[in-house]
Protein backbone atom coordinates (compact mmCIF):
# COMPACT_ATOMS: atom_id res chain seq x y z
CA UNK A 1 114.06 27.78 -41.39
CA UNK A 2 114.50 26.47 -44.92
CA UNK A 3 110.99 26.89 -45.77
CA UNK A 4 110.40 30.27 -43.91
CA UNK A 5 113.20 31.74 -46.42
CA UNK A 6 111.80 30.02 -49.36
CA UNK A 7 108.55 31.30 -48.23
CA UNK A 8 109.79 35.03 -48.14
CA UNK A 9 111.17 34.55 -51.10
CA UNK A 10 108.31 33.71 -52.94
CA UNK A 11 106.45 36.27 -51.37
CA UNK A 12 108.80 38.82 -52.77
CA UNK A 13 108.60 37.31 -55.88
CA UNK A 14 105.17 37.67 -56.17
CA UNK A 15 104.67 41.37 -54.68
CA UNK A 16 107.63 42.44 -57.63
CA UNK A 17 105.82 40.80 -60.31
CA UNK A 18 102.07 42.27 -58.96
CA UNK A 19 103.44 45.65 -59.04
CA UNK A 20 104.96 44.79 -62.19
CA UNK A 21 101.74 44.18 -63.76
CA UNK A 22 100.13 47.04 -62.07
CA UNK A 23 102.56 49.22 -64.14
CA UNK A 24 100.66 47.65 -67.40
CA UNK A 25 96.76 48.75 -67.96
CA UNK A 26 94.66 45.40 -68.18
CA UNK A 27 94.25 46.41 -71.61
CA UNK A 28 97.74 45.27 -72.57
CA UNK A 29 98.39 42.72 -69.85
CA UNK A 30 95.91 40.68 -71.50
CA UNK A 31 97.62 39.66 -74.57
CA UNK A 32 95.15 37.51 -76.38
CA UNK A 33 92.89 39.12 -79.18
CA UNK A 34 90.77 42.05 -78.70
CA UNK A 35 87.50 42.15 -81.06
CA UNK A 36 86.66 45.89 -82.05
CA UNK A 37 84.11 47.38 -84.22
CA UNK A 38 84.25 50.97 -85.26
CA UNK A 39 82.66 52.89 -88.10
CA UNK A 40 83.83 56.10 -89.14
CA UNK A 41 84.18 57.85 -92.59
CA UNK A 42 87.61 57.54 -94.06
CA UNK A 43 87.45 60.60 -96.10
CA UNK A 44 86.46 62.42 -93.18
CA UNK A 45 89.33 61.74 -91.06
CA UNK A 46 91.85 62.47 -93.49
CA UNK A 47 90.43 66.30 -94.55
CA UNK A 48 89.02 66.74 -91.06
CA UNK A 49 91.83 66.17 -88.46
CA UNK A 50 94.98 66.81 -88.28
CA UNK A 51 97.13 67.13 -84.56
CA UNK A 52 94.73 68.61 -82.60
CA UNK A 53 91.57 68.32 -84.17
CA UNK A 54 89.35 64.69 -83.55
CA UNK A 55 86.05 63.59 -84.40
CA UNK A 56 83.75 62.27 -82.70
CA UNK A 57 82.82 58.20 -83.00
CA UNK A 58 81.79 55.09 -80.77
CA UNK A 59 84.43 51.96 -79.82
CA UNK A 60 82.47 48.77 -80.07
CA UNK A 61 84.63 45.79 -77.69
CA UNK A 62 83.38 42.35 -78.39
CA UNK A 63 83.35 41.15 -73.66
CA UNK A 64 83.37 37.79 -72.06
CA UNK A 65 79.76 36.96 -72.80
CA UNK A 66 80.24 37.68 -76.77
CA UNK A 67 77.71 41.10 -76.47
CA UNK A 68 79.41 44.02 -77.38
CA UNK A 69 80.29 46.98 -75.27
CA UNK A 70 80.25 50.61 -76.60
CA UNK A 71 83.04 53.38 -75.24
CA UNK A 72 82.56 57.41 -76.47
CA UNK A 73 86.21 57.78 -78.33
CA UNK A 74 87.59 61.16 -80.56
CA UNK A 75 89.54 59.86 -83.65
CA UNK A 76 91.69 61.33 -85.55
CA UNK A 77 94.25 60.11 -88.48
CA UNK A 78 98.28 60.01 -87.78
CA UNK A 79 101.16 59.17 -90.10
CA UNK A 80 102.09 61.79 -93.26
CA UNK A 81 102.94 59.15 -95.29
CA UNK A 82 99.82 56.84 -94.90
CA UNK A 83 97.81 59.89 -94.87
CA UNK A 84 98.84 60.62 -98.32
CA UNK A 85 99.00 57.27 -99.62
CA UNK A 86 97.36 54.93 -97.40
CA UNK A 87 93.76 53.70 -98.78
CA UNK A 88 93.29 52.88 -94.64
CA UNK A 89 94.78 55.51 -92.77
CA UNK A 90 96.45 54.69 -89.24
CA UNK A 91 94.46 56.35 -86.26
CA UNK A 92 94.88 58.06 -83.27
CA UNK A 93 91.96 57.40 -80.53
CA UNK A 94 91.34 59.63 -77.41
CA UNK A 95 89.16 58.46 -74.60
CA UNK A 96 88.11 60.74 -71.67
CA UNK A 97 89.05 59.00 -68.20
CA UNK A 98 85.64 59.40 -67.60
CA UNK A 99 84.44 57.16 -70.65
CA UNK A 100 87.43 55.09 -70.24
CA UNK A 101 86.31 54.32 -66.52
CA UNK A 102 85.01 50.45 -65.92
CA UNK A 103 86.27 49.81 -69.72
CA UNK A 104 88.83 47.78 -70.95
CA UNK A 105 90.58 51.11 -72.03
CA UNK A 106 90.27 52.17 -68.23
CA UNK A 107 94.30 53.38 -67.46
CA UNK A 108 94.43 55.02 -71.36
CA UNK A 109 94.01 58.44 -72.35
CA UNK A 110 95.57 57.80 -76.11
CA UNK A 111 95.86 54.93 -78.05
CA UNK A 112 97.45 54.13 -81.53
CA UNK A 113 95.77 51.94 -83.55
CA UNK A 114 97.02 50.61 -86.73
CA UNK A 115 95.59 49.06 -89.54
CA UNK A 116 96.78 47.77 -93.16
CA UNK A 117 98.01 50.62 -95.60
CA UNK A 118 96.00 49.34 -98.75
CA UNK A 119 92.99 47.43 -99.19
CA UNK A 120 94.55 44.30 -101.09
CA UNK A 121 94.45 40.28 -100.86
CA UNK A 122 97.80 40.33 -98.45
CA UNK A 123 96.70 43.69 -96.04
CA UNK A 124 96.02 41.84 -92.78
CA UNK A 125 99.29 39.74 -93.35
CA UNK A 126 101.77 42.81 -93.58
CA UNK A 127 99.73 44.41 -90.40
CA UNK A 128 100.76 40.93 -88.66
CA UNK A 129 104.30 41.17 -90.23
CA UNK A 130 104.55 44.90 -88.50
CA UNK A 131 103.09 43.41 -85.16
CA UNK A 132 105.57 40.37 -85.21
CA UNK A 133 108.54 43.56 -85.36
CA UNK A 134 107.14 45.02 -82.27
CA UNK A 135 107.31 41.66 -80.35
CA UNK A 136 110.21 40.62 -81.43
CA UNK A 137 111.61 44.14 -80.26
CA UNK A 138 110.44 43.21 -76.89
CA UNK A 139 112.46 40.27 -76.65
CA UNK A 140 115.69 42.60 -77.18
CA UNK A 141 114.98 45.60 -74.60
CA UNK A 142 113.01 46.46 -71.40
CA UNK A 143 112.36 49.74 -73.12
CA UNK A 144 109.21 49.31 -75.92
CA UNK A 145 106.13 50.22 -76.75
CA UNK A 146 103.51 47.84 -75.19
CA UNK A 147 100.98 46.43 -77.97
CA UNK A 148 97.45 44.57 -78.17
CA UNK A 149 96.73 42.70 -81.55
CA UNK A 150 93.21 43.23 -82.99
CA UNK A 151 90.80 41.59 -84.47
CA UNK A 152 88.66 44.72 -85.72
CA UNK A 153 85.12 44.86 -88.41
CA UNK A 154 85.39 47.65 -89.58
CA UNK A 155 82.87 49.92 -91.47
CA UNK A 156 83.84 52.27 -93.69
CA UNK A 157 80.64 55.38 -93.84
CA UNK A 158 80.46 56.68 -97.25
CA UNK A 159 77.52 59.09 -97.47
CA UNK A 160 74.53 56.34 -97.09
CA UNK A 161 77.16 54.00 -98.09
CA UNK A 162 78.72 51.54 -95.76
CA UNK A 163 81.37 49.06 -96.91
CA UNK A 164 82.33 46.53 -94.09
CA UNK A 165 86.33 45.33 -93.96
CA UNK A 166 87.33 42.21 -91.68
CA UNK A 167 91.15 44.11 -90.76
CA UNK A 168 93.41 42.66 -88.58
CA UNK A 169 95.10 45.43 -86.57
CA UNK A 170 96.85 46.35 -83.02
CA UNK A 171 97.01 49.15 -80.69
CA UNK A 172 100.04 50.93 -79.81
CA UNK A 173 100.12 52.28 -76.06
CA UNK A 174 100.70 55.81 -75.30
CA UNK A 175 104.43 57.58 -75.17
CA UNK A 176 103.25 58.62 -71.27
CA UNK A 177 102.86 55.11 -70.16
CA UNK A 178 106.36 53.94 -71.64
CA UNK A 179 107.85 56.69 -69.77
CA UNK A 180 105.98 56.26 -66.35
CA UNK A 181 106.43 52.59 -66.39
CA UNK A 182 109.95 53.69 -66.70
CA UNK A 183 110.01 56.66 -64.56
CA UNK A 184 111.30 58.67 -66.76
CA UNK A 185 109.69 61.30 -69.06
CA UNK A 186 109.19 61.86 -72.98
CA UNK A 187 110.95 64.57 -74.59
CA UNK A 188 110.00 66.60 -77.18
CA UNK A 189 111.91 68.81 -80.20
CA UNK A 190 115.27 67.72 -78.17
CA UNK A 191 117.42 67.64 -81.17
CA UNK A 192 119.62 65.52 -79.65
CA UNK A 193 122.65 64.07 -80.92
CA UNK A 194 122.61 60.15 -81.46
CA UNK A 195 125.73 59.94 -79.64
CA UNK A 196 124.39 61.57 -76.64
CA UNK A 197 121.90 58.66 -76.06
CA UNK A 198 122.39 55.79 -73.60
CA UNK A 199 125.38 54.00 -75.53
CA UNK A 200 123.83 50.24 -74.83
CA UNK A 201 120.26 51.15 -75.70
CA UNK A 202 121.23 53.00 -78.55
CA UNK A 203 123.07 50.03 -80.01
CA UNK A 204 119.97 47.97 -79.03
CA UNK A 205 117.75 49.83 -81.15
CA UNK A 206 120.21 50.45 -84.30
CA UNK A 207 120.89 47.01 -84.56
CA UNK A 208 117.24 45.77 -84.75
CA UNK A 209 116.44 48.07 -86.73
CA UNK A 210 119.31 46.57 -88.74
CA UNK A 211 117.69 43.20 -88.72
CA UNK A 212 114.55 44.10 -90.12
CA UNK A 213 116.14 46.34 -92.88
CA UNK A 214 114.13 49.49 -91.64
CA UNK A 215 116.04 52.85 -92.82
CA UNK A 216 112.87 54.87 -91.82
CA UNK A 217 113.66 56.77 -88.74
CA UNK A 218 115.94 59.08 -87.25
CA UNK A 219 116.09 59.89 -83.50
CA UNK A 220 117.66 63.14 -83.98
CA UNK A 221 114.86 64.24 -85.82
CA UNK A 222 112.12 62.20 -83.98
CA UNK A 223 110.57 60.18 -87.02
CA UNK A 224 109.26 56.69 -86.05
CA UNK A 225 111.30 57.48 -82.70
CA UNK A 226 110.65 58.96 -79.63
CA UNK A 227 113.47 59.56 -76.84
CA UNK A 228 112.33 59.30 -72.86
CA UNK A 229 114.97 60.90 -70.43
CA UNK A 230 115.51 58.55 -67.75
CA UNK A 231 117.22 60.53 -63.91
CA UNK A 232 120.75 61.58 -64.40
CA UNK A 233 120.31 61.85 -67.98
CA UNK A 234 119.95 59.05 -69.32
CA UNK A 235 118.23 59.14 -72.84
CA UNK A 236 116.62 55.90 -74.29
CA UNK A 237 115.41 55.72 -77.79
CA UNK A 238 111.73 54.49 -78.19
CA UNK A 239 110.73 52.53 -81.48
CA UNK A 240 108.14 52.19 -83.66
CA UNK A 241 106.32 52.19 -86.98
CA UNK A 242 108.34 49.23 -88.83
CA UNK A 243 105.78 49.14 -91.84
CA UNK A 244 108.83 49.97 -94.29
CA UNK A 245 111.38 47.72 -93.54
CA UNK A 246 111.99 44.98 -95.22
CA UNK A 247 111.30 42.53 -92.51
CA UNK A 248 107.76 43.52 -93.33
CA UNK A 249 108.19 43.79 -96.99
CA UNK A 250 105.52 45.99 -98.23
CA UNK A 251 104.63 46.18 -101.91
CA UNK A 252 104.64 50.24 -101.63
CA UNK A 253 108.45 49.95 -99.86
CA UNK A 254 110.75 51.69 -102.06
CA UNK A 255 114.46 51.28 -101.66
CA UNK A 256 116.91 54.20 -100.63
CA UNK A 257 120.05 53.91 -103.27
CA UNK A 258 121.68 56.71 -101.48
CA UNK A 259 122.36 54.34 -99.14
CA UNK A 260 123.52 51.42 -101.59
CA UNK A 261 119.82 49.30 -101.37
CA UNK A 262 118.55 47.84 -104.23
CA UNK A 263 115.48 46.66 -102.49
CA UNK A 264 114.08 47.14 -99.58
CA UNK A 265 115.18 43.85 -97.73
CA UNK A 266 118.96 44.96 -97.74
CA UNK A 267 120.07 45.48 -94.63
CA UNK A 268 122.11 48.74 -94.26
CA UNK A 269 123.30 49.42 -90.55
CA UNK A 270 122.78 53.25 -89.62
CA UNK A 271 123.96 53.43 -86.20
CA UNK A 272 126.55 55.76 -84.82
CA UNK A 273 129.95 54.20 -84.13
CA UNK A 274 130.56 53.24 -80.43
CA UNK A 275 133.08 51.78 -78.38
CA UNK A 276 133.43 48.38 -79.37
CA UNK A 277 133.51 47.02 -76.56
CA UNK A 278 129.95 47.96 -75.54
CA UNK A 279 129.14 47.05 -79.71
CA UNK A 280 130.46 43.46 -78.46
CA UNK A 281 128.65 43.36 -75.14
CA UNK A 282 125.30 43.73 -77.45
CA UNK A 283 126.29 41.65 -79.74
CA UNK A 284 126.44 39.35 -76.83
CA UNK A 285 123.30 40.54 -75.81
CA UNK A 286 121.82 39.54 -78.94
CA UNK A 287 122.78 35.92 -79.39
CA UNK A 288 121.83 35.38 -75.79
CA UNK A 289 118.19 36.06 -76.40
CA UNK A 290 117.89 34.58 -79.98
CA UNK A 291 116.18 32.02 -78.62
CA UNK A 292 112.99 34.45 -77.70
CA UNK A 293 113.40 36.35 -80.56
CA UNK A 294 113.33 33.16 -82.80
CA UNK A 295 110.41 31.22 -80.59
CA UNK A 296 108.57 34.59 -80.63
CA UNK A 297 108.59 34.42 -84.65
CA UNK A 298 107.42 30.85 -83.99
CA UNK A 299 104.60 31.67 -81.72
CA UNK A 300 102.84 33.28 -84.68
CA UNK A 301 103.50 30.76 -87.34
CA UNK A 302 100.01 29.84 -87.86
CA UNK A 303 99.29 33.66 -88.62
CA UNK A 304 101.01 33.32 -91.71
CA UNK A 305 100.52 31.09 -95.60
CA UNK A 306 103.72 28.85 -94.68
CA UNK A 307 105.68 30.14 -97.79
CA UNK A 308 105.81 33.87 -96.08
CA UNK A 309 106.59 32.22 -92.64
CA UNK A 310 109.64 30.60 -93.87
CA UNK A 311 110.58 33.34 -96.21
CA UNK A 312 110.69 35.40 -92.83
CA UNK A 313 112.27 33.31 -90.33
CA UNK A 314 115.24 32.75 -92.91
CA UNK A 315 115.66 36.41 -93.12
CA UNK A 316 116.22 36.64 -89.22
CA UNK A 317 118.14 33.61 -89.37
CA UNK A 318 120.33 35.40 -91.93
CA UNK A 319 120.90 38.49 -89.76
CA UNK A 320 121.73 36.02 -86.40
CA UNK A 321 124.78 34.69 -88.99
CA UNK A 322 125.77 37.82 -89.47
CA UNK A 323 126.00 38.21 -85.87
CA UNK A 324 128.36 35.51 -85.59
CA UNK A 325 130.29 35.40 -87.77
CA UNK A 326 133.18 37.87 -86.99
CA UNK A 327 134.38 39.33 -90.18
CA UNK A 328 130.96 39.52 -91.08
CA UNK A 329 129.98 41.35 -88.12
CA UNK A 330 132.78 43.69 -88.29
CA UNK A 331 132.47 44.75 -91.90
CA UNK A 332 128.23 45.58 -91.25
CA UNK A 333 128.20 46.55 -88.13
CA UNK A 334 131.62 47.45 -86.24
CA UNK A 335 132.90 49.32 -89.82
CA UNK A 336 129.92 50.08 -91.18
CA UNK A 337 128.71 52.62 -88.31
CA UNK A 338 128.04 56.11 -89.06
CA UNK A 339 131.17 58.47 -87.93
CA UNK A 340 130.86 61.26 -85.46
């Protein structure tokens, strides 16, 4: 009888985590690097699209047997700021479900993918630096943006020009496949107050952002945040686009001294104040899973000259004292909320 029930259980288990994978395309359920090639004119993109207008171009993804397998894709650029100032500009990539079919992009309709900002010595490193932020974000709530790190040649079409770049880079899944995964939906110009979002999530999201000194978003106004409505209401903030903090650290970061920073890399907490007792249960929340947060950093050591690793795992290590430490903790976080 023993067995039987261990037996069922077991089966249960593995039907739940099945049709937990289902809810993930195979192109992020496989998490190791995906080789891309892609050539495309730079100048192009950035006069010729905007929202709704793509260009045509052909995805080149490096299969099992090392050939190379070519998908029909529309690009476009995305991002005002790297638009403007980015030598590489971040991209937006359509694929028809039709051209998608019997691909590794089958199960996508829109992709993100990112690449460095500027073409310098340290570009691939701050890419993996932004990656690193979206992992580590995992480790803290159920509700992120899946991702799929890149290892992507890519050639840059100047008239009869072409100048090759070796770019690491990842994709960014679409907003519709957070939300369905989550059965809930992604809402657009909402406007909504901060305070009307899901208290615990909320809190979730303003404190990482917190510990990787990013100022750069607003989820009443929808920059570098989207918010999916969950039944009965519920409103989750969605995260992304951590190039400015200063967890990442870029060279082109300038600091806000409205809000008291001097550089980028200090921390300023710009959450609206909650009940403290729900501010404690995350806090709880928080030094639970530092552990994954910190073994996720660790996972990616190698990715990194060992100066920068260190140099980043002390800064996390310096937000996780400010976590416990109480009077530390109250004066950032608990008083230094934004009031209603």
């Amino acid at each position: 009888m023993k067995n039987i029930v261990c037996l069922l259980l077991l089966l249960a288990f593995s039907i739940n985590l099945h049709a937990q994978d289902e809810k993930v395309t195979p192109l992020f359920a496989d998490q190791s690097t995906l080789s891309l090639k892609l050539t495309t004119s730079i100048k192009d993109i950035k006069k010729k699209t905007n929202d709704s207008t793509y260009l045509p171009a052909q995805l080149y993804v490096k299969n099992a047997s090392g050939g190379w397998d070519s998908i029909k894709i529309e690009i476009r650029a995305r991002g005002i700021f790297r638009r403007k100032n980015c030598y590489f500009t971040p991209i937006r990539i359509k694929v028809s479900k039709d051209n998608a079919k019997g691909t590794i992009l089958q199960g996508n309709k829109s992709l993100k993918l990112v690449m460095p900002c500027e073409n310098s010595s340290d570009k691939n490193d701050l890419v993996m630096k932004e990656y690193l932020c979206y992992k580590m974000f995992e480790k803290i709530t159920p509700y992120y943006f899946n991702t799929r790190l890149v290892s992507l040649d890519f050639n840059e079409a100047d008239g009869k020009k072409v100048k090759n770049h070796q770019l690491t880079a990842f994709l960014i899944e679409d907003d519709d496949l957070v939300a369905k995964r989550n059965k809930g939906e992604i809402m657009e110009n909402l406007n909504l107050h901060p305070m009307r979002l899901n208290d615990t999530s909320s809190l979730k999201h303003d404190i990482f952002q917190y510990m990787i000194a990013n100022i750069d978003w607003s989820t009443t106004f929808l920059h570098n945040a989207k918010i999916m409505k969950q039944p009965t209401n519920r409103y989750i903030p969605l995260a992304y686009d951590f190039d400015m903090s200063g967890f990442v650290n870029p060279p082109y970061g300038v600091p806000n001294s409205d809000l008291g920073q001097t550089d980028i890399r200090d921390r300023v907490y710009r959450g609206f104040c909650r009940n403290e007792p729900v501010v404690q249960a995350v806090r709880q929340h928080y030094l639970k899973v530092e552990p994954d947060v910190m073994g996720t950093l660790a996972a990616y050591e190698k990715n990194f000259p060992p100066r920068d690793y260190n140099t980043m795992k002390k800064y996390v290590e310096e937000f996780y004292a400010t976590m416990k430490d109480d009077n530390a903790f109250k004066k950032k976080i608990v008083d230094g909320c934004r009031k209603k």
